[in-house]
PDB file of N, CA and C in Angstrom:
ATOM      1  N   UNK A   1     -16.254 -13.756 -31.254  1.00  0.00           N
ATOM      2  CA  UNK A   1     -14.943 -13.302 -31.624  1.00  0.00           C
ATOM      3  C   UNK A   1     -14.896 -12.961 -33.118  1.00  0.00           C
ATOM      4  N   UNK A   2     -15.490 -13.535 -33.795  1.00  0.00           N
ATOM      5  CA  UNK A   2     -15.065 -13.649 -35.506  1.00  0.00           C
ATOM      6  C   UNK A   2     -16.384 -12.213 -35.839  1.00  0.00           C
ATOM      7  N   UNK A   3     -17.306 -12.069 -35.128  1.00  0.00           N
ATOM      8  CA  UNK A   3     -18.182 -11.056 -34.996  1.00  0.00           C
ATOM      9  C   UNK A   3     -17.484  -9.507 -35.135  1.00  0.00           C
ATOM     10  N   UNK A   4     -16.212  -9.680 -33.890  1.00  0.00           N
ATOM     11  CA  UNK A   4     -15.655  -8.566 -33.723  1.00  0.00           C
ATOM     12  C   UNK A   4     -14.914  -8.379 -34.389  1.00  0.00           C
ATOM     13  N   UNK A   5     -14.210  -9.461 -35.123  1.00  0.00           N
ATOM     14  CA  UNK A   5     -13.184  -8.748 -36.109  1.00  0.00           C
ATOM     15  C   UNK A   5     -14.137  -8.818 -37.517  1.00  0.00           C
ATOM     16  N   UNK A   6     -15.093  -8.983 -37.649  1.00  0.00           N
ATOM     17  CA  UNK A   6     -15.482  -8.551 -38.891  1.00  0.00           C
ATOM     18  C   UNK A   6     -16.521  -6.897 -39.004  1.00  0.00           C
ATOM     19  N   UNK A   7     -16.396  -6.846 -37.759  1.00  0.00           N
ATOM     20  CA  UNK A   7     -16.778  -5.455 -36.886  1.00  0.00           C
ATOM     21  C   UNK A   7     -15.697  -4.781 -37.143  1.00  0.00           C
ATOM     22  N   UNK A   8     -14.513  -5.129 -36.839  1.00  0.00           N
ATOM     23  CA  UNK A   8     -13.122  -4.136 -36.834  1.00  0.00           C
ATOM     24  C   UNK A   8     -12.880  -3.524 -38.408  1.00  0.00           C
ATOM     25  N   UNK A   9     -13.029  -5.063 -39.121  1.00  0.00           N
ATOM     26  CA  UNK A   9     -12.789  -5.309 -40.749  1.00  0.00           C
ATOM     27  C   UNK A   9     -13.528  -3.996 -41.077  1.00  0.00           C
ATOM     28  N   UNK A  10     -15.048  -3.940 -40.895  1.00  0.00           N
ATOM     29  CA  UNK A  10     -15.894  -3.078 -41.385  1.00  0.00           C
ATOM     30  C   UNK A  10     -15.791  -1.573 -41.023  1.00  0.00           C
ATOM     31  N   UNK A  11     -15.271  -1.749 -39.756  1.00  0.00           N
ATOM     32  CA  UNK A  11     -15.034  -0.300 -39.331  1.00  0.00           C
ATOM     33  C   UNK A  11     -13.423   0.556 -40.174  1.00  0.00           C
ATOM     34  N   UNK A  12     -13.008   0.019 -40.175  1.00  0.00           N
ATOM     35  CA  UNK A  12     -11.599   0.192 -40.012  1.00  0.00           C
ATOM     36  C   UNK A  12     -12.170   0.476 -42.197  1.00  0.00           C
ATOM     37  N   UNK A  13     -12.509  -0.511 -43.218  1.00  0.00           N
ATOM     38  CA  UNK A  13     -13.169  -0.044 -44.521  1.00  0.00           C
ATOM     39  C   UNK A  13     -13.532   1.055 -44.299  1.00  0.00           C
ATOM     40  N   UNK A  14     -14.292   1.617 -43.504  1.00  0.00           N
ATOM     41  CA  UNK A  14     -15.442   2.724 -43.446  1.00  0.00           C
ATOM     42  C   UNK A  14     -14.653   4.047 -43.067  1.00  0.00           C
ATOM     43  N   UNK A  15     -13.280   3.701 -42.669  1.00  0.00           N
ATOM     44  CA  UNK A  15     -12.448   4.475 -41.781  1.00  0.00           C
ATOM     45  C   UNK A  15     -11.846   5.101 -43.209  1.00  0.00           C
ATOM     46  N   UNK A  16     -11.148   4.083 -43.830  1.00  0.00           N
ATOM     47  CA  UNK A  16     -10.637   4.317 -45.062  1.00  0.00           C
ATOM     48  C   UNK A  16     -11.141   4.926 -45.966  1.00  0.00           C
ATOM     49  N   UNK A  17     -12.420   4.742 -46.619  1.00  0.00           N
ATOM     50  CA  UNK A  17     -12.941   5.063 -47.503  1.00  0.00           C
ATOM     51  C   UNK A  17     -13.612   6.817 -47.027  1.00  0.00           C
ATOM     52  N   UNK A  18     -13.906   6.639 -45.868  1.00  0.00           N
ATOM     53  CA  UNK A  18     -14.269   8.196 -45.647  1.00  0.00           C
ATOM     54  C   UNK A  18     -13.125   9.307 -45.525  1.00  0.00           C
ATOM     55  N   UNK A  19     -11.886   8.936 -45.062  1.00  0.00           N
ATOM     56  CA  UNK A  19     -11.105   9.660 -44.803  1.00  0.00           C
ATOM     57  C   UNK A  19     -10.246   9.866 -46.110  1.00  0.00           C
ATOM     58  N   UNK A  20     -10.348   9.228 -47.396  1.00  0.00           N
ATOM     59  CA  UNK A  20      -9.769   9.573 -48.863  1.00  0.00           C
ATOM     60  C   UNK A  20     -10.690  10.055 -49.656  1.00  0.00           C
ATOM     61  N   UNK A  21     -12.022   9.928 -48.999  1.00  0.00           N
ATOM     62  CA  UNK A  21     -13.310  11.349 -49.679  1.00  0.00           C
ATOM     63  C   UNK A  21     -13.071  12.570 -49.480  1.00  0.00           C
ATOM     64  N   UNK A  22     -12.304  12.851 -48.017  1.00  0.00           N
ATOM     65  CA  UNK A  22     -12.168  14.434 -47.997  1.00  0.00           C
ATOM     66  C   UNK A  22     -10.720  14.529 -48.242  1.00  0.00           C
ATOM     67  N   UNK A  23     -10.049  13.501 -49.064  1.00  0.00           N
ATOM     68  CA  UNK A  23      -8.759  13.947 -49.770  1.00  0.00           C
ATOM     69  C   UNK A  23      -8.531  15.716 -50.415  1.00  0.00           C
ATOM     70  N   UNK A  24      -7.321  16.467 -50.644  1.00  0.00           N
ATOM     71  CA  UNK A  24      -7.930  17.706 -50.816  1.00  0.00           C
ATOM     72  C   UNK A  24      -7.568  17.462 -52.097  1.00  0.00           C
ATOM     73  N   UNK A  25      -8.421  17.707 -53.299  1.00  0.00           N
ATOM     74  CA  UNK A  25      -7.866  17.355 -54.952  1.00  0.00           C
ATOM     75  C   UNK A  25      -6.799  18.638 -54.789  1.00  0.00           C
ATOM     76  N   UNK A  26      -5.685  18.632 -55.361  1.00  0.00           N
ATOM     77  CA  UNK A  26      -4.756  18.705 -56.063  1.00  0.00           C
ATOM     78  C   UNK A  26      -4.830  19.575 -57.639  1.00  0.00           C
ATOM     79  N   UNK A  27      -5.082  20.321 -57.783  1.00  0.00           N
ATOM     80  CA  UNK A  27      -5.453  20.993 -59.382  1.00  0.00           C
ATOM     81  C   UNK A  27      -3.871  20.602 -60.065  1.00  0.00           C
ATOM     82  N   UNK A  28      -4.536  19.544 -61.255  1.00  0.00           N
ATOM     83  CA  UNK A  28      -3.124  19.385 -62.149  1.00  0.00           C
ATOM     84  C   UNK A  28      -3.148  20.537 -63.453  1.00  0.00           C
ATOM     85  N   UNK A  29      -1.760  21.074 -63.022  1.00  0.00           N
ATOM     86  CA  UNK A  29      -1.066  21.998 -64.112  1.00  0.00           C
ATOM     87  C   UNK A  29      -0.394  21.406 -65.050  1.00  0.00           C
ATOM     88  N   UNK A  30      -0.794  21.903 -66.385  1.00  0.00           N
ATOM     89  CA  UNK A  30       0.121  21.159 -67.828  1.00  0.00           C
ATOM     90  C   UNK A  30       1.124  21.722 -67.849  1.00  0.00           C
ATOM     91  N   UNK A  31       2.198  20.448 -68.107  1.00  0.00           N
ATOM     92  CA  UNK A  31       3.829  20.720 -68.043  1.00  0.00           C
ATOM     93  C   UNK A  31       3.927  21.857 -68.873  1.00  0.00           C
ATOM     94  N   UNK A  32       4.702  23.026 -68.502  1.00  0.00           N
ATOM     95  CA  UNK A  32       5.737  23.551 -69.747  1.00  0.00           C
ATOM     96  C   UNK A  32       5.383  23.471 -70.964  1.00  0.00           C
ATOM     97  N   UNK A  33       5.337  24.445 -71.884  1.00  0.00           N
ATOM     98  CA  UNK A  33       5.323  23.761 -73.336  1.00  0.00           C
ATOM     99  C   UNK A  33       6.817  23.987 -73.518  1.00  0.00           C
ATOM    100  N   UNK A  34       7.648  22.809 -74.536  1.00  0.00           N
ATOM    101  CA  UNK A  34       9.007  22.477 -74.781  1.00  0.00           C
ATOM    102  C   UNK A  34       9.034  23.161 -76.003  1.00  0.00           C
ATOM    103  N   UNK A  35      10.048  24.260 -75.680  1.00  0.00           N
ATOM    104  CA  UNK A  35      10.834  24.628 -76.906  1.00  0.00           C
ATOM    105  C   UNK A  35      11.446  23.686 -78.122  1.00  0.00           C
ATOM    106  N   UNK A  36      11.546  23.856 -79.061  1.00  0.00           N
ATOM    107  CA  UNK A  36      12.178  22.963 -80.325  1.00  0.00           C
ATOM    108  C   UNK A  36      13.517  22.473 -79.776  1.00  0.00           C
ATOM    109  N   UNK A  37      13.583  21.390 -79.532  1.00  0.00           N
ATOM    110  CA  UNK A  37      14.790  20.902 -79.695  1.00  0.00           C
ATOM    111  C   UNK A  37      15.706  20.380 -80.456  1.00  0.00           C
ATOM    112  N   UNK A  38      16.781  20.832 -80.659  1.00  0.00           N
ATOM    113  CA  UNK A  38      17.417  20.251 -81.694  1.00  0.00           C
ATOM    114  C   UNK A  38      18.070  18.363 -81.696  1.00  0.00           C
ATOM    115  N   UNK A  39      18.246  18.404 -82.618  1.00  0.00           N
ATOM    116  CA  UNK A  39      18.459  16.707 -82.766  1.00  0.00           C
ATOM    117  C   UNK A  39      19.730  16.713 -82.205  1.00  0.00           C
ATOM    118  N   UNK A  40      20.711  17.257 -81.990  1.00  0.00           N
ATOM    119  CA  UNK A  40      21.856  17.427 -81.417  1.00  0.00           C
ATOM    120  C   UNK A  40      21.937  17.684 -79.998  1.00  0.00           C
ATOM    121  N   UNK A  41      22.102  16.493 -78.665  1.00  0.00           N
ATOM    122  CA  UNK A  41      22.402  17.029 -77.480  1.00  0.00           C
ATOM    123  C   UNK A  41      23.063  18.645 -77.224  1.00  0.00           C
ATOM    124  N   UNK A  42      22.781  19.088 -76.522  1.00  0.00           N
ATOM    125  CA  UNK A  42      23.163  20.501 -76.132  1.00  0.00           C
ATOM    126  C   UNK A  42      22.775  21.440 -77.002  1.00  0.00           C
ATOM    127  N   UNK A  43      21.755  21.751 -78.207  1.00  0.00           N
ATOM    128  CA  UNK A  43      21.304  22.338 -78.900  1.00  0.00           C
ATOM    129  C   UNK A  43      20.850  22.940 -79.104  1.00  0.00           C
ATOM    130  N   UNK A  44      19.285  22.270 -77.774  1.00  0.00           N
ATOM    131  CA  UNK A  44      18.239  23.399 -77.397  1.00  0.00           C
ATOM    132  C   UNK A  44      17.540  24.299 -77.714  1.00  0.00           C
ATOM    133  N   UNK A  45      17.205  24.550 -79.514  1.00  0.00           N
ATOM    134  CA  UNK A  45      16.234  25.271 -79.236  1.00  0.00           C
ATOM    135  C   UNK A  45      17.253  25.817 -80.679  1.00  0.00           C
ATOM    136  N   UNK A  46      18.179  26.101 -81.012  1.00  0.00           N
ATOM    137  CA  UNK A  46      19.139  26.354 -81.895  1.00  0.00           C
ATOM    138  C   UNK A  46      19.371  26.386 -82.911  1.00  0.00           C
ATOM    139  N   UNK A  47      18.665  25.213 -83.195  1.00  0.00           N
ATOM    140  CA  UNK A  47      18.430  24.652 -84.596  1.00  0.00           C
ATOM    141  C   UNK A  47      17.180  25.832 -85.446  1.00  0.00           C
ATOM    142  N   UNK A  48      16.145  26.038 -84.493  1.00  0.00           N
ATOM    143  CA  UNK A  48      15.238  26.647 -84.428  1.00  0.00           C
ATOM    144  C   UNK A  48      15.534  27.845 -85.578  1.00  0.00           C
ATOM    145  N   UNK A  49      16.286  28.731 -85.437  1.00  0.00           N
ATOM    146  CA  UNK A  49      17.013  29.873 -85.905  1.00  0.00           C
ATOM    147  C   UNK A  49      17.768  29.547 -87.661  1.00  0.00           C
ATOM    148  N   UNK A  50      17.824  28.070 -87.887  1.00  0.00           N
ATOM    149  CA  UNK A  50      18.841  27.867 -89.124  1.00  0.00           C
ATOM    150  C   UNK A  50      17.819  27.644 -90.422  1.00  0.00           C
ATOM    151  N   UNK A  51      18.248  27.792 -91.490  1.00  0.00           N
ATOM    152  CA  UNK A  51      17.611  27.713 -92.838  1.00  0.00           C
ATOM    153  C   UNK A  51      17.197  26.338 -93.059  1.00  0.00           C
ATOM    154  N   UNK A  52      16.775  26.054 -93.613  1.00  0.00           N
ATOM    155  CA  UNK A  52      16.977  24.525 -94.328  1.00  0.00           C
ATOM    156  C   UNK A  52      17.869  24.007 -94.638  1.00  0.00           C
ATOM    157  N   UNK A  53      18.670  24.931 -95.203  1.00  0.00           N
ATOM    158  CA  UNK A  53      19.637  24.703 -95.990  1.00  0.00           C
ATOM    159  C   UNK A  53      20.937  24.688 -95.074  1.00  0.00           C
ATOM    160  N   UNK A  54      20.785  25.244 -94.311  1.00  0.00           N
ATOM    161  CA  UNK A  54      22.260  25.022 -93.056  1.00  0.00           C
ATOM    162  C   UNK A  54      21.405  23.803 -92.494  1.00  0.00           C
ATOM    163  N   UNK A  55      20.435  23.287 -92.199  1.00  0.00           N
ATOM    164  CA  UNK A  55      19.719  22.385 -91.216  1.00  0.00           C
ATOM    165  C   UNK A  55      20.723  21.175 -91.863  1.00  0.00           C
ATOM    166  N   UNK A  56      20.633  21.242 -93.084  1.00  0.00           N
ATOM    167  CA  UNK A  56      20.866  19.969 -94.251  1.00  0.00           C
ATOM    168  C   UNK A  56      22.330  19.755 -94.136  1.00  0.00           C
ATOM    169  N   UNK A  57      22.646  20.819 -94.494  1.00  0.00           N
ATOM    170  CA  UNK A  57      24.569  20.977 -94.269  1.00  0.00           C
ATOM    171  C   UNK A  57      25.179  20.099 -93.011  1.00  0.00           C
ATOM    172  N   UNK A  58      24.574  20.975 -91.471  1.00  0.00           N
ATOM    173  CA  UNK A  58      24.873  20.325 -90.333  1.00  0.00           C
ATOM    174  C   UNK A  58      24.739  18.855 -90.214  1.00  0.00           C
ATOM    175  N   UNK A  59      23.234  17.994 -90.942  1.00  0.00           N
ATOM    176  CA  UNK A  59      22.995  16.478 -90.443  1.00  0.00           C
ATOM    177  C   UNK A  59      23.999  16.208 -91.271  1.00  0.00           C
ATOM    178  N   UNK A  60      24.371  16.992 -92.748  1.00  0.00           N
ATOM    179  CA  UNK A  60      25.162  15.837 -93.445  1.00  0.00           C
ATOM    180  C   UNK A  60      26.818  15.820 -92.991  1.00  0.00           C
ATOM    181  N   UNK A  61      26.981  16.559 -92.306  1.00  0.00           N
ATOM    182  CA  UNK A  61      28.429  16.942 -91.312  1.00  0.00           C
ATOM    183  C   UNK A  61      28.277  15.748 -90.581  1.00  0.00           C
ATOM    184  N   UNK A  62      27.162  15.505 -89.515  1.00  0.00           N
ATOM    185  CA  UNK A  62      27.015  14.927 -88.642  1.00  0.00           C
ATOM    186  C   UNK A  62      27.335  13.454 -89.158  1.00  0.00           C
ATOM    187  N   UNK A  63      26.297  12.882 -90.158  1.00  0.00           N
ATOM    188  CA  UNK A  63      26.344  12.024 -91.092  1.00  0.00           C
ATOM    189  C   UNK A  63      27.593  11.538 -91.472  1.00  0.00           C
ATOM    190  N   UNK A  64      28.420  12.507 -92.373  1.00  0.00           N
ATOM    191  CA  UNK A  64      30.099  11.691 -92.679  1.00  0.00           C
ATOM    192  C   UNK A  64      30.596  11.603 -91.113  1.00  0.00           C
ATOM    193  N   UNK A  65      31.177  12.126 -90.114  1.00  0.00           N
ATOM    194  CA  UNK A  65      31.204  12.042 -88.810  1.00  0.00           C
ATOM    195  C   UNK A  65      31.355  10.276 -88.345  1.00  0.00           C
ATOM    196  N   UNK A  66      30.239  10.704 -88.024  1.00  0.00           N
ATOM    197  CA  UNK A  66      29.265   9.237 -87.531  1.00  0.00           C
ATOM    198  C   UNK A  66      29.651   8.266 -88.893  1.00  0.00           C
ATOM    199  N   UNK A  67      29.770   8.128 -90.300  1.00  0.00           N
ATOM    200  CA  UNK A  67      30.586   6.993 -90.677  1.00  0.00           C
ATOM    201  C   UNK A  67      31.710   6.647 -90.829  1.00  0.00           C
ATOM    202  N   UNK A  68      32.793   8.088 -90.696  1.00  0.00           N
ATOM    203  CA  UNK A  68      34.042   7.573 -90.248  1.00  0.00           C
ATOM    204  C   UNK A  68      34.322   6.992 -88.829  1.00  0.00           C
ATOM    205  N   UNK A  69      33.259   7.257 -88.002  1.00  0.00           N
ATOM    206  CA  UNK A  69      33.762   6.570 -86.431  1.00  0.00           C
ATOM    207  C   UNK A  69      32.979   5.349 -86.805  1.00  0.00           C
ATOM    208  N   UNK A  70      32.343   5.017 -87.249  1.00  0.00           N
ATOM    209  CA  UNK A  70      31.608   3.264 -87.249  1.00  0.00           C
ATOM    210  C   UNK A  70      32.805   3.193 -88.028  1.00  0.00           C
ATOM    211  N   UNK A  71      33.138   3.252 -89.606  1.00  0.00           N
ATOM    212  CA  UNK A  71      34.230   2.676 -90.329  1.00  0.00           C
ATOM    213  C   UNK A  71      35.906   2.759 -89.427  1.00  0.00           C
ATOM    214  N   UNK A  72      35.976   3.481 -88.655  1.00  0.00           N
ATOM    215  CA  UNK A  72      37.124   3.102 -88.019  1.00  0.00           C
ATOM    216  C   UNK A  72      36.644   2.172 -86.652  1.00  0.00           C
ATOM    217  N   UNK A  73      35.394   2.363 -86.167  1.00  0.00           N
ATOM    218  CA  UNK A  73      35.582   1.041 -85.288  1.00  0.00           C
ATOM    219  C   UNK A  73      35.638  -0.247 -85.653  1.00  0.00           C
ATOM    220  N   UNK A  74      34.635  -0.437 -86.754  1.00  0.00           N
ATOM    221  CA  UNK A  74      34.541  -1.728 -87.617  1.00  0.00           C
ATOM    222  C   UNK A  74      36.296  -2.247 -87.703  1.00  0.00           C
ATOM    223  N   UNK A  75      36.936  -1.378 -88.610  1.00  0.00           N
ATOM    224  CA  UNK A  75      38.498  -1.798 -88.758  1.00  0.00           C
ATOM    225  C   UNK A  75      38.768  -2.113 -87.237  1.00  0.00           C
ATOM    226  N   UNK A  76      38.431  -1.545 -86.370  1.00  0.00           N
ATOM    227  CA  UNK A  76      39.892  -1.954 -84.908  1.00  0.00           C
ATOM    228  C   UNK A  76      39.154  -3.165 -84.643  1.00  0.00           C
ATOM    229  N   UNK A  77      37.696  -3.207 -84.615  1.00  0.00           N
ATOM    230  CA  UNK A  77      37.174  -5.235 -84.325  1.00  0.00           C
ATOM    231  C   UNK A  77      37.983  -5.992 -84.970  1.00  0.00           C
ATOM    232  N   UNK A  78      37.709  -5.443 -86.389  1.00  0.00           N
ATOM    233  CA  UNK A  78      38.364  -6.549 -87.465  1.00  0.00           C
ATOM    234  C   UNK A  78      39.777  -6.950 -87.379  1.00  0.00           C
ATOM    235  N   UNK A  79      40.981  -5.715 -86.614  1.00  0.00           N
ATOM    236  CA  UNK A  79      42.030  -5.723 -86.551  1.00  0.00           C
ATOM    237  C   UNK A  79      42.508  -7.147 -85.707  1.00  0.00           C
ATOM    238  N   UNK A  80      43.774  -7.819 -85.900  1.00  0.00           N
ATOM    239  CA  UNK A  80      44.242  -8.768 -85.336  1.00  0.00           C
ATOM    240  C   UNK A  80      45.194  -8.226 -84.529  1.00  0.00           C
ATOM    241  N   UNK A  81      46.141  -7.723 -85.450  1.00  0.00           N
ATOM    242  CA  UNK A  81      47.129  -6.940 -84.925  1.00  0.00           C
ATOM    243  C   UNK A  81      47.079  -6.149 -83.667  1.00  0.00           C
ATOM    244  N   UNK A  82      47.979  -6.358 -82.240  1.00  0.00           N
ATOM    245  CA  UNK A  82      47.423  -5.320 -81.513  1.00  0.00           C
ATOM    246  C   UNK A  82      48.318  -3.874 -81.988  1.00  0.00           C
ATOM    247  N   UNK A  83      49.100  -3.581 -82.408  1.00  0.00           N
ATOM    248  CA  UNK A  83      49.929  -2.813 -83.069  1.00  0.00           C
ATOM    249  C   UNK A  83      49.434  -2.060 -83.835  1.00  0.00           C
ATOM    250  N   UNK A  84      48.473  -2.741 -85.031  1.00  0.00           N
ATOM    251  CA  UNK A  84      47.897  -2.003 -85.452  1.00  0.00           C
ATOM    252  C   UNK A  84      46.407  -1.275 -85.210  1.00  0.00           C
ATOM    253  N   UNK A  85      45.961  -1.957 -84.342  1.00  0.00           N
ATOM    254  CA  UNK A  85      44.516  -1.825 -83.812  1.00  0.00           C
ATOM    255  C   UNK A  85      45.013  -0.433 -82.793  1.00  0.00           C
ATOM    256  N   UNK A  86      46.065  -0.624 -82.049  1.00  0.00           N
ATOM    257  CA  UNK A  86      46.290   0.785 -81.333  1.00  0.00           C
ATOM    258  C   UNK A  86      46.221   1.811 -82.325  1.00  0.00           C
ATOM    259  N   UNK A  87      46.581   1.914 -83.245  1.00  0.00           N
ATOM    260  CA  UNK A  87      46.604   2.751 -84.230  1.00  0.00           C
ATOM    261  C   UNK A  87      45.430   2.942 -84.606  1.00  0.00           C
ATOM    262  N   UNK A  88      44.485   2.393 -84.924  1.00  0.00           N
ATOM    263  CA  UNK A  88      43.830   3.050 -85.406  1.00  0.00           C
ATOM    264  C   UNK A  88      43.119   3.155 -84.374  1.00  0.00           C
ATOM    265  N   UNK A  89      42.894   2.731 -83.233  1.00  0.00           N
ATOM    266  CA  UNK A  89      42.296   3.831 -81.625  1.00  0.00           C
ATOM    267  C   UNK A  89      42.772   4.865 -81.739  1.00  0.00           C
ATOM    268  N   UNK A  90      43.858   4.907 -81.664  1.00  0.00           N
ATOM    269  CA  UNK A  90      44.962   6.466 -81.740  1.00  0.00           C
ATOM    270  C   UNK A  90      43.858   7.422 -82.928  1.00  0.00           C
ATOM    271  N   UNK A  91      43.989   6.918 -84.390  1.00  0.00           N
ATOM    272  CA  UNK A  91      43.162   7.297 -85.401  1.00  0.00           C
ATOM    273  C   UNK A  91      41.898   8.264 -85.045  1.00  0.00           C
ATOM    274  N   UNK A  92      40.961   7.366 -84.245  1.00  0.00           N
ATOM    275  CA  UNK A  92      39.814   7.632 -83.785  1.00  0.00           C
ATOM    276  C   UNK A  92      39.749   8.546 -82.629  1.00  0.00           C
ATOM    277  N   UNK A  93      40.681   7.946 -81.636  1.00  0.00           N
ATOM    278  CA  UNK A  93      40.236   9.543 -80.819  1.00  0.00           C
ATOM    279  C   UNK A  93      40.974  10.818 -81.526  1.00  0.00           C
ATOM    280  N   UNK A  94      41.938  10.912 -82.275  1.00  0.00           N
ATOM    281  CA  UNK A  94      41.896  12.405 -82.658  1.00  0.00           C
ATOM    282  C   UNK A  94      40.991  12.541 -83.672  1.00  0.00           C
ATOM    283  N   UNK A  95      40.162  11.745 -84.674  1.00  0.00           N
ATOM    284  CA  UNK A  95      38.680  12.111 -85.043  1.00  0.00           C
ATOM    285  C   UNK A  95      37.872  12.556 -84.166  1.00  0.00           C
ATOM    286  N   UNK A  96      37.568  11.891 -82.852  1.00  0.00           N
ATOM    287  CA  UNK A  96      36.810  12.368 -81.616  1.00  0.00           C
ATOM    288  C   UNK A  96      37.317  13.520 -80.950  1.00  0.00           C
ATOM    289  N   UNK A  97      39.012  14.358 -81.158  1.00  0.00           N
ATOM    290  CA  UNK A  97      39.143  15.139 -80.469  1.00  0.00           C
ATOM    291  C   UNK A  97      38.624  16.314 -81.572  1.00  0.00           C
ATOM    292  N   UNK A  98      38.857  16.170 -83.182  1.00  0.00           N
ATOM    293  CA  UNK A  98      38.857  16.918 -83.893  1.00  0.00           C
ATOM    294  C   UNK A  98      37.484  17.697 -83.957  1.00  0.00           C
ATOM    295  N   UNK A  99      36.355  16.708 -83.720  1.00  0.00           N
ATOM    296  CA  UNK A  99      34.837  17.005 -84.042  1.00  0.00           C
ATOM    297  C   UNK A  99      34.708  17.342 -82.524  1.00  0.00           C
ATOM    298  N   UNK A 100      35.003  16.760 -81.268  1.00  0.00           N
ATOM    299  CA  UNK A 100      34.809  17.905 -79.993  1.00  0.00           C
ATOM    300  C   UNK A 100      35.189  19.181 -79.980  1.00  0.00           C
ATOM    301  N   UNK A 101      36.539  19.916 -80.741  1.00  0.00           N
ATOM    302  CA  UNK A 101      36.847  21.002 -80.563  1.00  0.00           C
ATOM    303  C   UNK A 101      36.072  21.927 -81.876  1.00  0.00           C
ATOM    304  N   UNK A 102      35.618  21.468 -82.961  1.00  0.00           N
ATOM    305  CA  UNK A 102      34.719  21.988 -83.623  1.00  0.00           C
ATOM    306  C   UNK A 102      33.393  21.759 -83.232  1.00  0.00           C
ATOM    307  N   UNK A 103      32.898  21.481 -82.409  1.00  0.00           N
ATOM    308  CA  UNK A 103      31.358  21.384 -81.874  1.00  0.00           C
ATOM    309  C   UNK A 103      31.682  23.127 -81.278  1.00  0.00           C
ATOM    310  N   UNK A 104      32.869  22.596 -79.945  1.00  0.00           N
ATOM    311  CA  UNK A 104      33.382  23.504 -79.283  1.00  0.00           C
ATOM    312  C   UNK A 104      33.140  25.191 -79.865  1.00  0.00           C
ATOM    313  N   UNK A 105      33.860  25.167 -81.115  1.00  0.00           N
ATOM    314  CA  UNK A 105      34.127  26.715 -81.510  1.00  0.00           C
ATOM    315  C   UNK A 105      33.013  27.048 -82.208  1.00  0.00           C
ATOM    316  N   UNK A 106      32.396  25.976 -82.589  1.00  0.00           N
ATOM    317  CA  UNK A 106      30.757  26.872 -83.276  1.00  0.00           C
ATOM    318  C   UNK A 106      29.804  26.781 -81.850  1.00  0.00           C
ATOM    319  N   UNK A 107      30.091  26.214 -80.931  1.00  0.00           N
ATOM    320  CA  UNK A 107      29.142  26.752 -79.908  1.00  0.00           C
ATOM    321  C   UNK A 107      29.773  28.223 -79.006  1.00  0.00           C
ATOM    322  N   UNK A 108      30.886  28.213 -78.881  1.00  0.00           N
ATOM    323  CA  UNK A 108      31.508  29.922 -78.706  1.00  0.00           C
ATOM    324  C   UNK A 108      30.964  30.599 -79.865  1.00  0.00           C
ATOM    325  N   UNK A 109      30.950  30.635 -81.096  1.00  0.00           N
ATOM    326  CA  UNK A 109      30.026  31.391 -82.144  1.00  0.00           C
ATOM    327  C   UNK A 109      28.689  32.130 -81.701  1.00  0.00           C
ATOM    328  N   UNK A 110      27.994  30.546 -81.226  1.00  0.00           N
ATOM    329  CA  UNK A 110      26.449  30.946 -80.603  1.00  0.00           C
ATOM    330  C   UNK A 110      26.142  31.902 -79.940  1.00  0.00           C
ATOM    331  N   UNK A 111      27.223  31.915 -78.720  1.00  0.00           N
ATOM    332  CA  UNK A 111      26.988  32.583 -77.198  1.00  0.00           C
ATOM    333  C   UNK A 111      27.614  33.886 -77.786  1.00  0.00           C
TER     334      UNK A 111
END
């Protein structure tokens, strides 16, 4: 008995190993080469086209941006007040609506 299943064992290896030899290879193709992307979600390639000198302009836009929304979140943690902490949520999303609708009109520019 232990004969036959080490008969089976062996057959059943032999089964395996021959039948992933005539696997059919597969020829791997290199991805795409990726256009420049810009550091800015939705950008794509955009940045590509700007001077240095607008490159510099835009991060440092981005830059004040990004520390008035940390400096106004910091204040609403720090806030006790719920009165005043709404306020300055209020504050912040029309910072967040102000810089969405100017993303907005310089990407209608683009197109």
């Amino acid at each position: 008995m232990i004969k036959s299943y080490q008969a089976l064992a062996a057959t059943c290896l032999f089964i395996g190993l021959t039948a992933t030899s005539h696997a059919e290879d597969i020829p791997k193709t290199p991805p795409p080469p990726m256009k420049e992307i810009g550091m800015h979600h939705g950008m794509g390639g955009k940045m590509a086209g700007m001077t240095d000198e607008q490159k510099d302009k835009h991060f440092r836009s981005m830059q004040e941006h990004q520390l008035k929304m940390h400096d106004l979140s910091n204040q609403i943690l720090a806030e006790k007040d719920p009165a005043k902490k709404e306020t300055l949520k209020t504050q912040q999303i029309e910072l967040m609506k102000a810089h969405h609708a100017e993303m907005m009109q310089h990407h209608q520019k683009m197109q």
